[in-house]
C-alpha atoms as a PDB file:
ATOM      1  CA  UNK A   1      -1.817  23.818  11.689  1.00  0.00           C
ATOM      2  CA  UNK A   2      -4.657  22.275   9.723  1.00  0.00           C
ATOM      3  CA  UNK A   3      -8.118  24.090  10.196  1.00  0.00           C
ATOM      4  CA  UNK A   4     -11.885  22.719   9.955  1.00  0.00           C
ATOM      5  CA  UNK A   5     -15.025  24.500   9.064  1.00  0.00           C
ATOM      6  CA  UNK A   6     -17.285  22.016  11.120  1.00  0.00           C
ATOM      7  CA  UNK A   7     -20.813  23.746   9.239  1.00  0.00           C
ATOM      8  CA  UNK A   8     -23.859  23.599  11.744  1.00  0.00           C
ATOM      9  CA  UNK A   9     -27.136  23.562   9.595  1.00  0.00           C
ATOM     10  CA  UNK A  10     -30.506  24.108  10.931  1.00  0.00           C
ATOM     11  CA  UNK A  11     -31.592  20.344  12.115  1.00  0.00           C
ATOM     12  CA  UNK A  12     -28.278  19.134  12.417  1.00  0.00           C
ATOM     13  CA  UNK A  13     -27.812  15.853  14.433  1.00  0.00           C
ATOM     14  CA  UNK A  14     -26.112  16.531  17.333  1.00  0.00           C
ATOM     15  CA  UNK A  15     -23.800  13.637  17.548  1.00  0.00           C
ATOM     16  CA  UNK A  16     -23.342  13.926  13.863  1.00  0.00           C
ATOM     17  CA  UNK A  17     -21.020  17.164  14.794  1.00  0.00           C
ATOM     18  CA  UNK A  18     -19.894  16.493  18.758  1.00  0.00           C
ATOM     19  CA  UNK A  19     -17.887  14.035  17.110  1.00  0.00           C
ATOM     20  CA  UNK A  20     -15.713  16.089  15.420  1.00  0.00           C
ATOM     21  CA  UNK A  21     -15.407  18.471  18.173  1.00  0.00           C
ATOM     22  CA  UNK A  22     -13.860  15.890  20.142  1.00  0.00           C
ATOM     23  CA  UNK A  23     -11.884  14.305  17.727  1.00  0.00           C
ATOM     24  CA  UNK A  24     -10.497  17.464  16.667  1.00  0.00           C
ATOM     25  CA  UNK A  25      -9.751  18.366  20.293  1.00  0.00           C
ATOM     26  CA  UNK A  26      -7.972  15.711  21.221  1.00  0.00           C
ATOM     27  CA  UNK A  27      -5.746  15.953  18.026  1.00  0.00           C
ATOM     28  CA  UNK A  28      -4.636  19.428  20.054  1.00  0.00           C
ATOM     29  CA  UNK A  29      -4.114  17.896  23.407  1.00  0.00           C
ATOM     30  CA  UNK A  30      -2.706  13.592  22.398  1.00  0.00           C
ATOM     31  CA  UNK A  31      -2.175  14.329  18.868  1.00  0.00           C
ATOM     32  CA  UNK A  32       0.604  14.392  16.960  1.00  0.00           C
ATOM     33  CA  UNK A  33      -0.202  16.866  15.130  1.00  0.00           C
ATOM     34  CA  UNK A  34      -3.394  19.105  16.206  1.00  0.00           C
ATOM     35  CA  UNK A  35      -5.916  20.413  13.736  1.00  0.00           C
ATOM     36  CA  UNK A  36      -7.946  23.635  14.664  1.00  0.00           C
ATOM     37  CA  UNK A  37     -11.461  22.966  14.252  1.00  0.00           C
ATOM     38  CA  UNK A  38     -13.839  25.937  13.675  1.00  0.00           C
ATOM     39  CA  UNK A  39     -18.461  25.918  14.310  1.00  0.00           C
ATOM     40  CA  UNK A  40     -19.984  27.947  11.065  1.00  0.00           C
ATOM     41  CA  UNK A  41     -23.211  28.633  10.475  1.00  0.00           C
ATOM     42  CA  UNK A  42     -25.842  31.185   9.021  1.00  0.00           C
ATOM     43  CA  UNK A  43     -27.787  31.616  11.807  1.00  0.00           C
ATOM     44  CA  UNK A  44     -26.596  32.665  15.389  1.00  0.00           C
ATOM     45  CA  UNK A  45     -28.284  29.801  17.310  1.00  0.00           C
ATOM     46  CA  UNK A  46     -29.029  26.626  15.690  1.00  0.00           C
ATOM     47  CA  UNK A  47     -32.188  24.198  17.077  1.00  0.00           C
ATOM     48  CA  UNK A  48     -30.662  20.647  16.240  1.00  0.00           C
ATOM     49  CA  UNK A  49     -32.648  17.533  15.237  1.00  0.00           C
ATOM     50  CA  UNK A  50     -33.183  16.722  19.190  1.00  0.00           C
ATOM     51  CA  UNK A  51     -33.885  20.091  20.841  1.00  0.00           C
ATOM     52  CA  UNK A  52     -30.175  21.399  21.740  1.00  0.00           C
ATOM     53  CA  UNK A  53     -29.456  24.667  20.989  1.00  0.00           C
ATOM     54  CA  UNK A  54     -26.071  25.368  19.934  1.00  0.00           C
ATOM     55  CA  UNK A  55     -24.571  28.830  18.556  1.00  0.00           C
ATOM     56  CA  UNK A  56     -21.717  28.466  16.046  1.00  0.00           C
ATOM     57  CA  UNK A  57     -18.424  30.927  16.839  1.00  0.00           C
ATOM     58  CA  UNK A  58     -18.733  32.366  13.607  1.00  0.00           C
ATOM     59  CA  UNK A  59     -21.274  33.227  10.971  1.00  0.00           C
ATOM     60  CA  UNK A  60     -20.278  32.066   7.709  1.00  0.00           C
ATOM     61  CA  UNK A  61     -20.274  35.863   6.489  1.00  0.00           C
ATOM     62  CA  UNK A  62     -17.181  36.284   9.380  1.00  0.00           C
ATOM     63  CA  UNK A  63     -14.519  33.945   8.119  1.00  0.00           C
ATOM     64  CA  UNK A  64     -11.991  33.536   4.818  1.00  0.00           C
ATOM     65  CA  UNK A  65     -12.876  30.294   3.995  1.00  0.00           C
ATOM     66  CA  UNK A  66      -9.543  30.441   1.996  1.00  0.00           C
ATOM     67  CA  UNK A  67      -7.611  30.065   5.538  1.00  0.00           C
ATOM     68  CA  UNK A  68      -9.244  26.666   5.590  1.00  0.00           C
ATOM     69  CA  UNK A  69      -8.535  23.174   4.843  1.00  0.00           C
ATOM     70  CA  UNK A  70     -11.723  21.132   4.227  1.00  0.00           C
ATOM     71  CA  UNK A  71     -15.062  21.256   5.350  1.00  0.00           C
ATOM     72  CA  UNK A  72     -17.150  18.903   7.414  1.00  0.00           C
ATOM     73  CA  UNK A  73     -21.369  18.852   7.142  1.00  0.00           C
ATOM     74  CA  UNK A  74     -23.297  16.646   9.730  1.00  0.00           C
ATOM     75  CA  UNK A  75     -26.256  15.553   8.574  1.00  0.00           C
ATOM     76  CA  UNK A  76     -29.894  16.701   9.752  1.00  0.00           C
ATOM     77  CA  UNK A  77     -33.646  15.853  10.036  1.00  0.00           C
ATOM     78  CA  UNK A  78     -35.761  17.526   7.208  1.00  0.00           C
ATOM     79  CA  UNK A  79     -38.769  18.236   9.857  1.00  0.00           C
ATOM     80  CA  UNK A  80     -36.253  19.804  12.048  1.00  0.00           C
ATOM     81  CA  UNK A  81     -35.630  22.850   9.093  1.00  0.00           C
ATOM     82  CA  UNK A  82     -32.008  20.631   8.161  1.00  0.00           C
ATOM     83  CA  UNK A  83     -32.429  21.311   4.183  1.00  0.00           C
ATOM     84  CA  UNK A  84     -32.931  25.242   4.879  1.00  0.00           C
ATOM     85  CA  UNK A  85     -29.653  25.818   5.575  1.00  0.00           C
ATOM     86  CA  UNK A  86     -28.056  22.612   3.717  1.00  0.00           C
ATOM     87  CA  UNK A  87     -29.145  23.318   0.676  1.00  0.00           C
ATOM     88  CA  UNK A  88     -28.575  27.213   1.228  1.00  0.00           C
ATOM     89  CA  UNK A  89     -26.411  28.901  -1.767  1.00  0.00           C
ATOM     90  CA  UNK A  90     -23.832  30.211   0.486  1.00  0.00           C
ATOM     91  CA  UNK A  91     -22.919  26.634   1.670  1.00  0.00           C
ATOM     92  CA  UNK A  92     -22.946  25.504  -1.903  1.00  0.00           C
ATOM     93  CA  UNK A  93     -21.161  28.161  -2.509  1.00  0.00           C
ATOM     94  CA  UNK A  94     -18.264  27.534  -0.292  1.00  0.00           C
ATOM     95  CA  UNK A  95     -18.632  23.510  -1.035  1.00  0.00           C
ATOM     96  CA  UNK A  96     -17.846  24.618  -5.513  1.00  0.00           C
ATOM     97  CA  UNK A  97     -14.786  26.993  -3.942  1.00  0.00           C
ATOM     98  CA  UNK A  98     -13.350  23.976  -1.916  1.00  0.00           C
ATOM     99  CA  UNK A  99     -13.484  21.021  -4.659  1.00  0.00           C
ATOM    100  CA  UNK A 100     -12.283  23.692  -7.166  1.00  0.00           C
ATOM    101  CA  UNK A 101      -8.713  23.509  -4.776  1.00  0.00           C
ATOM    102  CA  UNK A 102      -9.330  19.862  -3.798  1.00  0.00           C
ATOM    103  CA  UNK A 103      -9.747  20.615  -0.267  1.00  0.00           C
ATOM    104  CA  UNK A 104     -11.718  18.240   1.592  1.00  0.00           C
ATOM    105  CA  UNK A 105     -15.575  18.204   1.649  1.00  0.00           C
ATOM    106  CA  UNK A 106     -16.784  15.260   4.616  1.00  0.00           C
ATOM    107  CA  UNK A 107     -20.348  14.825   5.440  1.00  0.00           C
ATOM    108  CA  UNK A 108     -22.386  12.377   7.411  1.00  0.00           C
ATOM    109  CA  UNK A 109     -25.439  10.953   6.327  1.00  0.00           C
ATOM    110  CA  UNK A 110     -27.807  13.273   4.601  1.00  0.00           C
ATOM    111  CA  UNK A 111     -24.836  15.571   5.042  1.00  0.00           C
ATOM    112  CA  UNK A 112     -23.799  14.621   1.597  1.00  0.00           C
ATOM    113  CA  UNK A 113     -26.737  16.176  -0.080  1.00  0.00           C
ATOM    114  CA  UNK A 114     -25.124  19.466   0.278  1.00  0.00           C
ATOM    115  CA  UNK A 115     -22.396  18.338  -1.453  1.00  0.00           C
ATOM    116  CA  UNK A 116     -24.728  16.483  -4.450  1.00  0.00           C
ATOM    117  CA  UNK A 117     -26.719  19.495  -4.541  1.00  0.00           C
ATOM    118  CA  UNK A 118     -23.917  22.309  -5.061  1.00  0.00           C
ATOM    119  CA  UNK A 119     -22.899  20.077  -8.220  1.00  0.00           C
ATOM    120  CA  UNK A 120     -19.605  18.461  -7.138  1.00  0.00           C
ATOM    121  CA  UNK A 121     -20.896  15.019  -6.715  1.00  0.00           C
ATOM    122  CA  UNK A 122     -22.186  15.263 -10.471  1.00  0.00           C
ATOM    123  CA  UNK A 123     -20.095  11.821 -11.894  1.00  0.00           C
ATOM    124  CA  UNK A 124     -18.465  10.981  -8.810  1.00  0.00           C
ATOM    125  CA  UNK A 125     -19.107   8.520  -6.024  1.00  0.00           C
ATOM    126  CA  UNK A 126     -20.943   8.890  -2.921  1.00  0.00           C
ATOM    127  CA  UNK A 127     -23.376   7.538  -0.481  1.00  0.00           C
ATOM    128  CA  UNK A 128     -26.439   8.746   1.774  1.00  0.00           C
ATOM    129  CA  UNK A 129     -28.415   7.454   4.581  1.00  0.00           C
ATOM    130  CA  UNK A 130     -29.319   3.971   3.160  1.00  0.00           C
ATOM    131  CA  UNK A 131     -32.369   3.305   5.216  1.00  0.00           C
ATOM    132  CA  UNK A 132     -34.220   5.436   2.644  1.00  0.00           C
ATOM    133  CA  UNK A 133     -34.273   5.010  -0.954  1.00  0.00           C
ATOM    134  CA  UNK A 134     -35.643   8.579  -0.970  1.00  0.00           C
ATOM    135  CA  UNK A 135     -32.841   9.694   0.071  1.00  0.00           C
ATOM    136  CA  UNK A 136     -30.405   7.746  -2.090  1.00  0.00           C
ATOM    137  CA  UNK A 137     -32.809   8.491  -4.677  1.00  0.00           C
ATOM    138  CA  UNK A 138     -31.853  12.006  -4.401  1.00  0.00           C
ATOM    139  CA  UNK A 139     -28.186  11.841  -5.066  1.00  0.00           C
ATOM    140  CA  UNK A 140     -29.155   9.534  -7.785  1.00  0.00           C
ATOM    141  CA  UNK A 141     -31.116  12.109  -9.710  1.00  0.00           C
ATOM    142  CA  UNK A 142     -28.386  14.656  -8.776  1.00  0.00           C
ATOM    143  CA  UNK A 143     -25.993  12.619 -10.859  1.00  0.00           C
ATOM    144  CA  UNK A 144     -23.885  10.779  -7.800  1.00  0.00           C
ATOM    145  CA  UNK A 145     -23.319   6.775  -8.967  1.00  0.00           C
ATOM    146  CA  UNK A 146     -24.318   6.022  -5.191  1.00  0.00           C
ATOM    147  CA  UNK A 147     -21.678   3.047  -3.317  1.00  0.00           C
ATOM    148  CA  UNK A 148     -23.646   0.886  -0.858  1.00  0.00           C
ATOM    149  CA  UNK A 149     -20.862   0.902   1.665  1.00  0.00           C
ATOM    150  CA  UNK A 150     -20.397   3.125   5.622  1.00  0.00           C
ATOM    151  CA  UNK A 151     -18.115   5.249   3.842  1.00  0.00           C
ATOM    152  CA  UNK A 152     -17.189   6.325   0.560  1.00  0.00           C
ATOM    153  CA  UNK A 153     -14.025   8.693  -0.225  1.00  0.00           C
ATOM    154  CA  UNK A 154     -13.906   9.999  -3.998  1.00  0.00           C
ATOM    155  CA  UNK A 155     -11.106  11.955  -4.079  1.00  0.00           C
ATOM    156  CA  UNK A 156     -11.590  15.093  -1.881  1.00  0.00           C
ATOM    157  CA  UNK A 157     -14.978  14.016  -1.095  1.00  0.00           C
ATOM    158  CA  UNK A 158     -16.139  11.953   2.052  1.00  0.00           C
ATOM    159  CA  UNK A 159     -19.502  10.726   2.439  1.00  0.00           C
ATOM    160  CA  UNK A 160     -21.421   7.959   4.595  1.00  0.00           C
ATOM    161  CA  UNK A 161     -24.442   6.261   5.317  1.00  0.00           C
ATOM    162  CA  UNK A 162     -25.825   6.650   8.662  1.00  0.00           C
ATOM    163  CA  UNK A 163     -25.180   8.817  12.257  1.00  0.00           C
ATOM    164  CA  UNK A 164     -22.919   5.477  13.385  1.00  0.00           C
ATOM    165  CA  UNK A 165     -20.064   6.642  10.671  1.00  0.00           C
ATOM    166  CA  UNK A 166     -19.287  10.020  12.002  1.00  0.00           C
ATOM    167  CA  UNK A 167     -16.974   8.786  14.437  1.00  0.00           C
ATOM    168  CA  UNK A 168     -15.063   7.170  10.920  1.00  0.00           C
ATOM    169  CA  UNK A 169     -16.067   9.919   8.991  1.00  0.00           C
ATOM    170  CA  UNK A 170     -14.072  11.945  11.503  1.00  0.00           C
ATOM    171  CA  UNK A 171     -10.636   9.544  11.631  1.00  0.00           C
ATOM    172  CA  UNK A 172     -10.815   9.733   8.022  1.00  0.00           C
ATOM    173  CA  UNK A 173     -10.735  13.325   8.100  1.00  0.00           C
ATOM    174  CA  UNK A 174      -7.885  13.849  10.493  1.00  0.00           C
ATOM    175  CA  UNK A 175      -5.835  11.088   8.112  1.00  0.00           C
ATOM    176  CA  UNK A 176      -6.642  12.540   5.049  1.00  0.00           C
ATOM    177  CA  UNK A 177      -5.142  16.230   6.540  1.00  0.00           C
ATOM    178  CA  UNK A 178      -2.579  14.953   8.854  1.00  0.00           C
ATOM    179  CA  UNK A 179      -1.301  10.832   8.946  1.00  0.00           C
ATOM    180  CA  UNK A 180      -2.404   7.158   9.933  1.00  0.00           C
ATOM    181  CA  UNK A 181       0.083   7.797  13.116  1.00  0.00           C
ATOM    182  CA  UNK A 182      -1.757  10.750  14.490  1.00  0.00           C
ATOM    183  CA  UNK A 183      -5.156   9.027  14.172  1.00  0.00           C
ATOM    184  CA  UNK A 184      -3.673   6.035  15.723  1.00  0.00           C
ATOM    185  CA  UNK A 185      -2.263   8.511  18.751  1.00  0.00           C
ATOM    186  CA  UNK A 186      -5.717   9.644  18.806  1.00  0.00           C
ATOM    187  CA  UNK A 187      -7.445   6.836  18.936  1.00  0.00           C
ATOM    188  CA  UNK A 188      -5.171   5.501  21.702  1.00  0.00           C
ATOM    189  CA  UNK A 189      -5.910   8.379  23.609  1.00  0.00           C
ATOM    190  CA  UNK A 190      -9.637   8.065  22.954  1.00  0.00           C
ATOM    191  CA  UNK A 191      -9.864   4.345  24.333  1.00  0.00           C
ATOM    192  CA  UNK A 192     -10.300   2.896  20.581  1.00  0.00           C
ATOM    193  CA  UNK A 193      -7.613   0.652  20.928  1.00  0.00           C
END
């Protein structure tokens, strides 16, 4: 079974990262083949972007991110305290340890300048919230060559533009690590189609 490292910064959104709770679950209970999704964080609770308080089932200290197959990072508000934990070392850490074995690195929005920030993006393609140049701005001067589209896969990397791609962010994710037939199962289940 595939397993996720859904990361829960400081700030997050919180639909950002319900949707991939529920898309994982129901890969376990419709799917065809189920993927084990798993909260991280660095602090025990986490205040999200719109006053939920969520606590992650492990600190990031706790697990072997080696028994992992990609990471996921919503994206966050910076007055909520997102880039405190986003742009902490020990994420970037783990984000350098996953590209270096081409495992799967999927943010959301603002998400991606985790990934931009740890050095990964440098050269590649991505995208960021495109409401704000600042923000697109950002990957720019960390090296990204920034895509105007909802989503943008560069290899191992998945990045998008706004909160409304998570749900596509997330059936991207459970293609790239399983197939096109489980998402469609999924999906099915789900009431997409």
């Amino acid at each position: 079974m595939k397993k996720v490292i859904l990361f829960l910064c400081q700030g997050l959104e919180e639909y950002e990262a319900s949707v991939f709770a529920d898309v994982m679950g129901w890969t376990t209970t419709y799917g065809l083949e189920p993927i084990e999704l798993v909260t991280v964080g660095i602090r025990e609770k986490v205040k999200c972007a719109w006053n939920f308080t969520i606590e992650p089932q492990y600190q990031l200290h706790e697990i072997d991110e080696n028994s992992f197959d990609a990471i996921v990072i919503p994206g966050g508000l910076s007055r909520a305290g997102f880039y405190d934990d986003a742009f902490d070392e020990r994420l970037l850490d783990v984000i350098r340890k996953f590209d270096s074995k081409n495992k799967i690195i999927a943010s959301v929005c603002v998400g991606a300048l985790s990934i931009a920030k740890s050095g990964v993006l440098q050269g590649r393609n991505g995208t960021t919230y495109h409401l704000s140049s600042k923000r697109q701005k950002q990957l720019v001067e960390m090296g990204v060559n920034v895509i105007q589209q909802p989503i943008v896969v560069d290899v191992n990397i998945i990045t998008s533009q706004s909160p409304a791609t998570a749900i596509n962010v997330a059936f991207t994710l459970v293609e790239r690590l399983t197939s096109k037939a489980n998402v469609a199962r999924i999906k099915e289940g789900m009431g997409f189609e």
